[in-house]
Structure formats: structure tokens, C-alpha cells
C-alpha atoms as a PDB file:
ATOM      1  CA  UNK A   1      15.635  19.526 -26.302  1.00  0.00           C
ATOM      2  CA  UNK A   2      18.112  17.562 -23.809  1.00  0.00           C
ATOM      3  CA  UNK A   3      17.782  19.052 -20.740  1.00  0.00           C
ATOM      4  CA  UNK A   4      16.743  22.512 -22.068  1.00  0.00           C
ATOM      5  CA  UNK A   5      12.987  22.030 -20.546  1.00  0.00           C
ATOM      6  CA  UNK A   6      14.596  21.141 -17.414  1.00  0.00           C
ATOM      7  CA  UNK A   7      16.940  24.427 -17.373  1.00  0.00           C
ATOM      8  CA  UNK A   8      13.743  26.519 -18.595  1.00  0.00           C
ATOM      9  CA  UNK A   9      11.709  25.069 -15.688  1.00  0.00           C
ATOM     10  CA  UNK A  10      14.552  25.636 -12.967  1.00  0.00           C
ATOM     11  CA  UNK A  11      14.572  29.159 -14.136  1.00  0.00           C
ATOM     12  CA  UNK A  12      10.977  29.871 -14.400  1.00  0.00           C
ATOM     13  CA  UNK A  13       9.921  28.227 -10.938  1.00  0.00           C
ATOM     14  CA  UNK A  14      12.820  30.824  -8.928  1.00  0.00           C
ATOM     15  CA  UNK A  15      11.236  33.597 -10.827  1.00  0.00           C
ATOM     16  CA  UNK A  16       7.615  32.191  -9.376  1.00  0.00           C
ATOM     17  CA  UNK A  17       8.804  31.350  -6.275  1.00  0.00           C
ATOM     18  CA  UNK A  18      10.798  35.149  -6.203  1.00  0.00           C
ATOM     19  CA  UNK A  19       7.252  36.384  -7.089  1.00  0.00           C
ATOM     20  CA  UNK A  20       5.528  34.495  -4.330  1.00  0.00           C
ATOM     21  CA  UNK A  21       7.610  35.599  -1.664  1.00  0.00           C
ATOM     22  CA  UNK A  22       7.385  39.531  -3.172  1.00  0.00           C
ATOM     23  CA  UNK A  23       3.825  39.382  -3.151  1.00  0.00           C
ATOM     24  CA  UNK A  24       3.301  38.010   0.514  1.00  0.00           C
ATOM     25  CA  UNK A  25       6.280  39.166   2.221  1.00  0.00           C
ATOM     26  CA  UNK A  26       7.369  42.970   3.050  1.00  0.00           C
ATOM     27  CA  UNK A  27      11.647  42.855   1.531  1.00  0.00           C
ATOM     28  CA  UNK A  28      12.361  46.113   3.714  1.00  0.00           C
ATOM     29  CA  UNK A  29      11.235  44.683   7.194  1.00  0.00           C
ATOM     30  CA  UNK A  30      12.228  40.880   7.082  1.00  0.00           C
ATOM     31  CA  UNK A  31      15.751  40.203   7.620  1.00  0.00           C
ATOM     32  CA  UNK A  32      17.336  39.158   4.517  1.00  0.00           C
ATOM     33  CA  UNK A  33      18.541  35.441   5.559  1.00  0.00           C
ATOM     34  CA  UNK A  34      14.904  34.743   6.529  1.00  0.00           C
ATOM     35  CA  UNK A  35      13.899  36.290   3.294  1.00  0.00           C
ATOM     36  CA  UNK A  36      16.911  33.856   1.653  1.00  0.00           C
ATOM     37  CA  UNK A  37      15.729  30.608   3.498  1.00  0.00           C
ATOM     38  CA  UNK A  38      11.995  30.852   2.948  1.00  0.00           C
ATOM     39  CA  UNK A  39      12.706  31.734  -0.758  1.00  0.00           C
ATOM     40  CA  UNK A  40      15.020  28.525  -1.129  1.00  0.00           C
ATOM     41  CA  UNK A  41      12.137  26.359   0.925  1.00  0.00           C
ATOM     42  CA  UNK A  42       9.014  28.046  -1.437  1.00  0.00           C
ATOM     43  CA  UNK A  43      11.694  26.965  -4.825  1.00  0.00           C
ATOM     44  CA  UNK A  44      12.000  23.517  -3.659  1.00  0.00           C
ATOM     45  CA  UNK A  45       8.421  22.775  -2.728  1.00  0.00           C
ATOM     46  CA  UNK A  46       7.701  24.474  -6.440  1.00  0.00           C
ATOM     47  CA  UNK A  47      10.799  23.024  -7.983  1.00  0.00           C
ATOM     48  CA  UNK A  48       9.215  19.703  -7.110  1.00  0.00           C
ATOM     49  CA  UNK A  49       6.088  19.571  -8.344  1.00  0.00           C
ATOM     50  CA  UNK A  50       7.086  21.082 -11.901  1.00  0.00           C
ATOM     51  CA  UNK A  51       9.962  19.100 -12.418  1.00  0.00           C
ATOM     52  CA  UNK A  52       8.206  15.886 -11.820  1.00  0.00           C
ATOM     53  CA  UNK A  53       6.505  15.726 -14.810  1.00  0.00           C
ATOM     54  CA  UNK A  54       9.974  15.561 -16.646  1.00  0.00           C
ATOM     55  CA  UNK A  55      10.765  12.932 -14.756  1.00  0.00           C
ATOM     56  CA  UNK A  56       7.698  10.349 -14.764  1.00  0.00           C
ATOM     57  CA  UNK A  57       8.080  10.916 -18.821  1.00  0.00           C
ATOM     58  CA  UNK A  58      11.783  10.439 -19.130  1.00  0.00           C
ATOM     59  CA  UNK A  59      11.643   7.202 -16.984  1.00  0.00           C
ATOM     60  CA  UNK A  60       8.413   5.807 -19.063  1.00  0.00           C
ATOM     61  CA  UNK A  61      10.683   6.544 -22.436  1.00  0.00           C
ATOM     62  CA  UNK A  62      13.866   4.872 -20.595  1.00  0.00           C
ATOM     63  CA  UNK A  63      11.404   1.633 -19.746  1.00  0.00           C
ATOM     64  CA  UNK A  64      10.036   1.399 -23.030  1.00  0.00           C
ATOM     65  CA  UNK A  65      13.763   1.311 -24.343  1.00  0.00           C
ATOM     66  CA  UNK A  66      14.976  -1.472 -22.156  1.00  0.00           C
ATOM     67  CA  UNK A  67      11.642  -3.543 -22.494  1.00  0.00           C
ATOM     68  CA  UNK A  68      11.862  -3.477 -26.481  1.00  0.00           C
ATOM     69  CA  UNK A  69      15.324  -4.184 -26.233  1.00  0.00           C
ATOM     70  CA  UNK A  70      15.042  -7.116 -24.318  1.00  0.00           C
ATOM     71  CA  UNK A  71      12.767  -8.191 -27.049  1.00  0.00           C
ATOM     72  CA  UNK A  72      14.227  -6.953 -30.010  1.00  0.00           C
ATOM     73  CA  UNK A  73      17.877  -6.218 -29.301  1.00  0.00           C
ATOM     74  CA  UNK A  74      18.795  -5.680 -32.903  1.00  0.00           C
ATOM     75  CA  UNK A  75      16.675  -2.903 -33.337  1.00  0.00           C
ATOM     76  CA  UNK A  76      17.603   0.521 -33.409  1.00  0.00           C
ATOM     77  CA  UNK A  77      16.506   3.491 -30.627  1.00  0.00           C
ATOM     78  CA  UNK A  78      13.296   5.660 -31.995  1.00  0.00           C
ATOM     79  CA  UNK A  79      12.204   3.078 -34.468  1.00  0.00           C
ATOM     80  CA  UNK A  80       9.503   0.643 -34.052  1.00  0.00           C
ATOM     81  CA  UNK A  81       9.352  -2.299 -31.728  1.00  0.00           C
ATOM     82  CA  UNK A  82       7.871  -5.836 -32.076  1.00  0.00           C
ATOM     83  CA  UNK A  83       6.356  -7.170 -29.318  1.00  0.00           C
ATOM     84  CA  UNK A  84       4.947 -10.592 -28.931  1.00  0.00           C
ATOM     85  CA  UNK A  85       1.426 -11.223 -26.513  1.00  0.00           C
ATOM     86  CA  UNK A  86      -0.122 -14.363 -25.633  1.00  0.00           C
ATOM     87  CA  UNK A  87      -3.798 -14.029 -25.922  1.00  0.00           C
ATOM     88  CA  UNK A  88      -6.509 -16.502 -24.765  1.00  0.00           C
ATOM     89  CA  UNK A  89      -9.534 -17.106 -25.600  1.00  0.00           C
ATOM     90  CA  UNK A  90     -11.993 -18.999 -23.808  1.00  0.00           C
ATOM     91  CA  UNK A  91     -12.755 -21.611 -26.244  1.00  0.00           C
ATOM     92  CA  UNK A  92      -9.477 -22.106 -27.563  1.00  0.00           C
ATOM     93  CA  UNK A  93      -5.545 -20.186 -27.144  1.00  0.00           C
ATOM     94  CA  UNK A  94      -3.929 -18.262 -30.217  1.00  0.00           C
ATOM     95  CA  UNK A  95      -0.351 -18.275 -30.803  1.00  0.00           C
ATOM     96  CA  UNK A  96       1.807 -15.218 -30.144  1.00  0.00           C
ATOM     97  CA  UNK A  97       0.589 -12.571 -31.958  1.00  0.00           C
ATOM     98  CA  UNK A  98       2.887  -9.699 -33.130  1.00  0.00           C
ATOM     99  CA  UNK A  99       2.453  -6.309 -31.598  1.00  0.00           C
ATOM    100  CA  UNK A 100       3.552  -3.090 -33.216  1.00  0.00           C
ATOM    101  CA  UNK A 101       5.089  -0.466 -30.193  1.00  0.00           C
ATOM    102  CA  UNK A 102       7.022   2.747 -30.541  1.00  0.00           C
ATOM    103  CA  UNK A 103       9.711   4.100 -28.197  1.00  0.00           C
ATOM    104  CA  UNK A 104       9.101   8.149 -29.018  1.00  0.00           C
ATOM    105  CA  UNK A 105      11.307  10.136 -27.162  1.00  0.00           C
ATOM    106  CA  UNK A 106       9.524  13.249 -25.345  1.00  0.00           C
ATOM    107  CA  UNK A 107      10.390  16.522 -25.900  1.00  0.00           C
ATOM    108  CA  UNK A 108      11.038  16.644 -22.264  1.00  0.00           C
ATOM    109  CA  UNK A 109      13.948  14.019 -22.220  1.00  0.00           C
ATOM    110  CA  UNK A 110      16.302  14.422 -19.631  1.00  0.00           C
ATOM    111  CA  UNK A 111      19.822  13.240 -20.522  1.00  0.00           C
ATOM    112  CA  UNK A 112      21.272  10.192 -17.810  1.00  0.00           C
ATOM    113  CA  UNK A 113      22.780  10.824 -14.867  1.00  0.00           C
ATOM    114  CA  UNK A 114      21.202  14.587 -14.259  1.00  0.00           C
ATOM    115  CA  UNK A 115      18.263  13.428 -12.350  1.00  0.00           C
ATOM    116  CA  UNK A 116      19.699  11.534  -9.995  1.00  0.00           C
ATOM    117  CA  UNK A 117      21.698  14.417  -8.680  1.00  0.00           C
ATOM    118  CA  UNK A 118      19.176  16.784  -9.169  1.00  0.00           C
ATOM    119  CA  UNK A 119      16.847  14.815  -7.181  1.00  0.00           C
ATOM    120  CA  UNK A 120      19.722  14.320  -4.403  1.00  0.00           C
ATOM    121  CA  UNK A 121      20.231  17.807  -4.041  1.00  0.00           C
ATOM    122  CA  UNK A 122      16.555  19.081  -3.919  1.00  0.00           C
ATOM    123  CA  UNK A 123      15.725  15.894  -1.450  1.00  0.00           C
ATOM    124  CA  UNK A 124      18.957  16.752   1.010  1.00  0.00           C
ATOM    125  CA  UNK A 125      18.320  20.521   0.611  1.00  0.00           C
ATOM    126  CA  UNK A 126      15.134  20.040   1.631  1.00  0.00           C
ATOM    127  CA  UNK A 127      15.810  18.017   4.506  1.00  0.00           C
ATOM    128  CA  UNK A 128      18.088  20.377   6.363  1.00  0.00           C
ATOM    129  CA  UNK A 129      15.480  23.334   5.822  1.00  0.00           C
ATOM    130  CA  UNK A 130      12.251  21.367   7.521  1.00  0.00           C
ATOM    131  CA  UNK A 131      14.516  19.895  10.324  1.00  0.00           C
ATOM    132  CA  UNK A 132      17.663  22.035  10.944  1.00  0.00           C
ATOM    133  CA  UNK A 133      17.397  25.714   9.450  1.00  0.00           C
ATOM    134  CA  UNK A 134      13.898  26.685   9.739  1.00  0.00           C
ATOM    135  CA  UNK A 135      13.360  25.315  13.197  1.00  0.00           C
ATOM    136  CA  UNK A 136      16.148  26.861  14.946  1.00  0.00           C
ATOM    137  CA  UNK A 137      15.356  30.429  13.087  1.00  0.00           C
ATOM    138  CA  UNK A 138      11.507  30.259  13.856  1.00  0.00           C
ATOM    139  CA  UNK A 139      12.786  29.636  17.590  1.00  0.00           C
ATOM    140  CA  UNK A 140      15.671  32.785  17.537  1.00  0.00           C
ATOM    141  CA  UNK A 141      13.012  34.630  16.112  1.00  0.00           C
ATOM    142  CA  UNK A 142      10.407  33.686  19.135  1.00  0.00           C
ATOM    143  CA  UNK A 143      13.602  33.750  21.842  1.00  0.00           C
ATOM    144  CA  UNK A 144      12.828  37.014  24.269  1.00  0.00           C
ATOM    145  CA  UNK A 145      15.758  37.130  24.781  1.00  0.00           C
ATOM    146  CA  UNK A 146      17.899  40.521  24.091  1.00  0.00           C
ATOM    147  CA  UNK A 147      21.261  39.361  23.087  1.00  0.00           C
ATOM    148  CA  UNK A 148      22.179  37.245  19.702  1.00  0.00           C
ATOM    149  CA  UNK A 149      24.482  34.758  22.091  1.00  0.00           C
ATOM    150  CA  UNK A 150      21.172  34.565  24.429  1.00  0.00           C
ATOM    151  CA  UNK A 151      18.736  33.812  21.215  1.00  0.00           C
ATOM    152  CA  UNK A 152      21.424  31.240  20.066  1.00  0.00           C
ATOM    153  CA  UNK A 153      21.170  29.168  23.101  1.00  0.00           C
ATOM    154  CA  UNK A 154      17.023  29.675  23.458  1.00  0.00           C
ATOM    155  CA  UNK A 155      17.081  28.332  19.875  1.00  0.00           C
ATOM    156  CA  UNK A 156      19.385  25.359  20.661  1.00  0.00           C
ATOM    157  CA  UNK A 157      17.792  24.202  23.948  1.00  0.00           C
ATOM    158  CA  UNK A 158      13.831  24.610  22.260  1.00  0.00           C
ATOM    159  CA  UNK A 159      15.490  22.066  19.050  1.00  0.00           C
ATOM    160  CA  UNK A 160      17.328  19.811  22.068  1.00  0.00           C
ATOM    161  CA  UNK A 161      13.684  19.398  24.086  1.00  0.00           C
ATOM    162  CA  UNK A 162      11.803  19.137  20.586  1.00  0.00           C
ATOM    163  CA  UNK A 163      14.443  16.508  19.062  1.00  0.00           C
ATOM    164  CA  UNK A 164      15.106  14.712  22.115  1.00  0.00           C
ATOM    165  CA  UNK A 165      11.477  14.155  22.741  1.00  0.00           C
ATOM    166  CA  UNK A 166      11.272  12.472  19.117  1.00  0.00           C
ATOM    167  CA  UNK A 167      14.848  10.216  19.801  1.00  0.00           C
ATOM    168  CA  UNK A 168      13.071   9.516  23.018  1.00  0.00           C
ATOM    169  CA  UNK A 169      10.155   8.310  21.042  1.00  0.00           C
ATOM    170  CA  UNK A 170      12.174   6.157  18.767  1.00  0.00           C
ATOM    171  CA  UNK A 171      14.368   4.855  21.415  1.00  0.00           C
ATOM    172  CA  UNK A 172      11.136   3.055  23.429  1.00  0.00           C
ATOM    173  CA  UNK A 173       9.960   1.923  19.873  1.00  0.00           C
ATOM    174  CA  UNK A 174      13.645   0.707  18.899  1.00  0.00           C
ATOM    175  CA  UNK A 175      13.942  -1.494  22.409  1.00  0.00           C
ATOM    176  CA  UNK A 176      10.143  -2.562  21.789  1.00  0.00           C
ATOM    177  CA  UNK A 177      11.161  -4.147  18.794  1.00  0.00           C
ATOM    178  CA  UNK A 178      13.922  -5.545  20.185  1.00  0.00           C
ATOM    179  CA  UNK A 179      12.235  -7.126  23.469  1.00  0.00           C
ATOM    180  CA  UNK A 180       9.809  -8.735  20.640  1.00  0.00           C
ATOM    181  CA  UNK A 181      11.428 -10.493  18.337  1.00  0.00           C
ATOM    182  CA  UNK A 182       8.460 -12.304  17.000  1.00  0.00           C
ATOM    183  CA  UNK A 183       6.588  -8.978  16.613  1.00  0.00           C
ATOM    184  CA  UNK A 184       4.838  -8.885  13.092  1.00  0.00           C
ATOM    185  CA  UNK A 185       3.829  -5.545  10.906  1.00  0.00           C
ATOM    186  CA  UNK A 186       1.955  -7.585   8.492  1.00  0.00           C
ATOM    187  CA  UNK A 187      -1.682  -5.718   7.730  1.00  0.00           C
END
């Protein structure tokens, strides 16, 4: 399959995430970049969840494939490994005993290099949405104001007060540390 269940899932989570946002939100009333933004934040939240899966069993097939190579580097991928265990016994130790494992690769296997820029883009995306985008349109939208230019600069100063209250923060945390240097986070 090589990256087919991945394409398959990317499609089918916009479709849910289009279906979501149909059923819960009225198309001819919203403005269409708030309708645009929310549906990219709902496909990432979904896009995350589904496409984990793929993930957690691509990376357990890629581990099994380095571990039996370290042991048996002459053996071909997809066949069968030999690993050796040390067992123990309480009366007495056995020598290494042979132990039969197979690398199968899942149907979900993800070819290299895709994740890593998938997950990028989803994690980066996702980032400017919760702490750029969304803020500063949930605070044009709340602005009284009556004029874009006057909603603009409502938005801006709410995200200057809200963000410079939280670099603030970080600022007295940042010189705490450095005050004390012997200052210890062990639990």
C-alpha cells in the first residue's frame, strides 16, 4: 500500500471535518475565511488523531528492522529473525537460547521521509491557528468597533495585552532562574 492509507485517510478526514463544520455551522451567514480557518483547525485536530495510528505502526515495523539487523545483519527484510535471550533460572542460568521473530510489514507502511514533513506541517500549521489566526479573528469579531482599520487595531492591542502578559510571565520566571543558579526541578 505505500502511502496509499495515508492519502485515503488525508482525504477522508477533510470530507469529515467538511461534514462537521456543515452540520454545526450556518455556510450563508459566517464569513467565508472564518468558515476556511475553523475548517483547517477541525482537519488538523482530526487529521491527528487518525493519522497516528499509521505512524505508531510504521515506527514499530522500522524498530523491529534495525533491532534484527543489528543481530542478524545478513538477513534479508520480511523474512525471519533470530534473536538470542538470556534466561535465568533460579537454581541454575541457561545459555542463550534462540528466538524466532518476524519483521511483517503493515499494510499501513508509510514510505521514509513523508512523516517527518507531514508531521512538521500539521504541528507548525497548527501552531499559528491556536496562537496567531484564531486569536486575533475571535477578537475582530468581538471589536465594537465600526470600521475594518478600527477592528484591526482592537484585535492587535487585545493579542499585545494577552501576549505581553504571558512574556511578562516568562520574563520573571527567566530572571528567577537566573538569580538561582543552584535552583533544582528534580521531583
Amino acid at each position: 500500500m505505500s502511502g496509499a492509507a495515508l492519502g485515503i485517510d488525508i482525504v477522508v478526514v477533510f470530507f469529515l471535518a467538511l461534514l462537521v463544520l456543515y452540520r454545526y455551522a450556518d455556510f450563508r451567514k459566517q464569513h467565508k475565511l472564518v468558515i476556511v480557518a475553523t475548517l483547517l483547525a477541525w482537519y488538523l485536530c482530526f487529521l491527528i488523531v487518525i493519522i497516528l495510528p499509521l505512524d505508531v505502526t510504521t515506527t514499530i515495523y522500522r524498530q523491529c528492522e534495525v533491532d534484527s539487523s543489528k543481530i542478524s545483519p545478513s538477513s534479508a527484510p520480511n523474512s525471519s529473525k533470530v534473536f538470542t535471550a538470556n534466561r535465568t533460572n533460579s537454581s541454575h542460568n541457561v545459555p542463550d537460547i534462540p528466538v524466532l521473530q518476524q519483521c511483517f510489514k503493515p499494510w499501513s507502511y508509510i514510505p521514509d521521509g513523508i512523516l517527518p514533513v507531514f508531521w512538521r506541517v500539521v504541528y507548525w500549521t497548527s501552531q499559528f491557528l491556536t496562537w496567531i489566526l484564531l486569536p486575533f479573528m475571535q477578537s475582530y469579531a468581538r471589536s465594537g468597533d465600526f470600521s475594518i482599520t478600527g477592528k484591526i487595531k482592537t484585535a492587535l492591542f487585545e493579542n499585545a495585552i494577552y501576549y505581553g502578559t504571558y512574556l511578562l510571565i516568562f520574563g520573571a520566571l527567566l530572571i528567577y532562574v537566573a538569580v538561582h543558579p543552584g535552583l533544582r526541578l528534580d521531583w
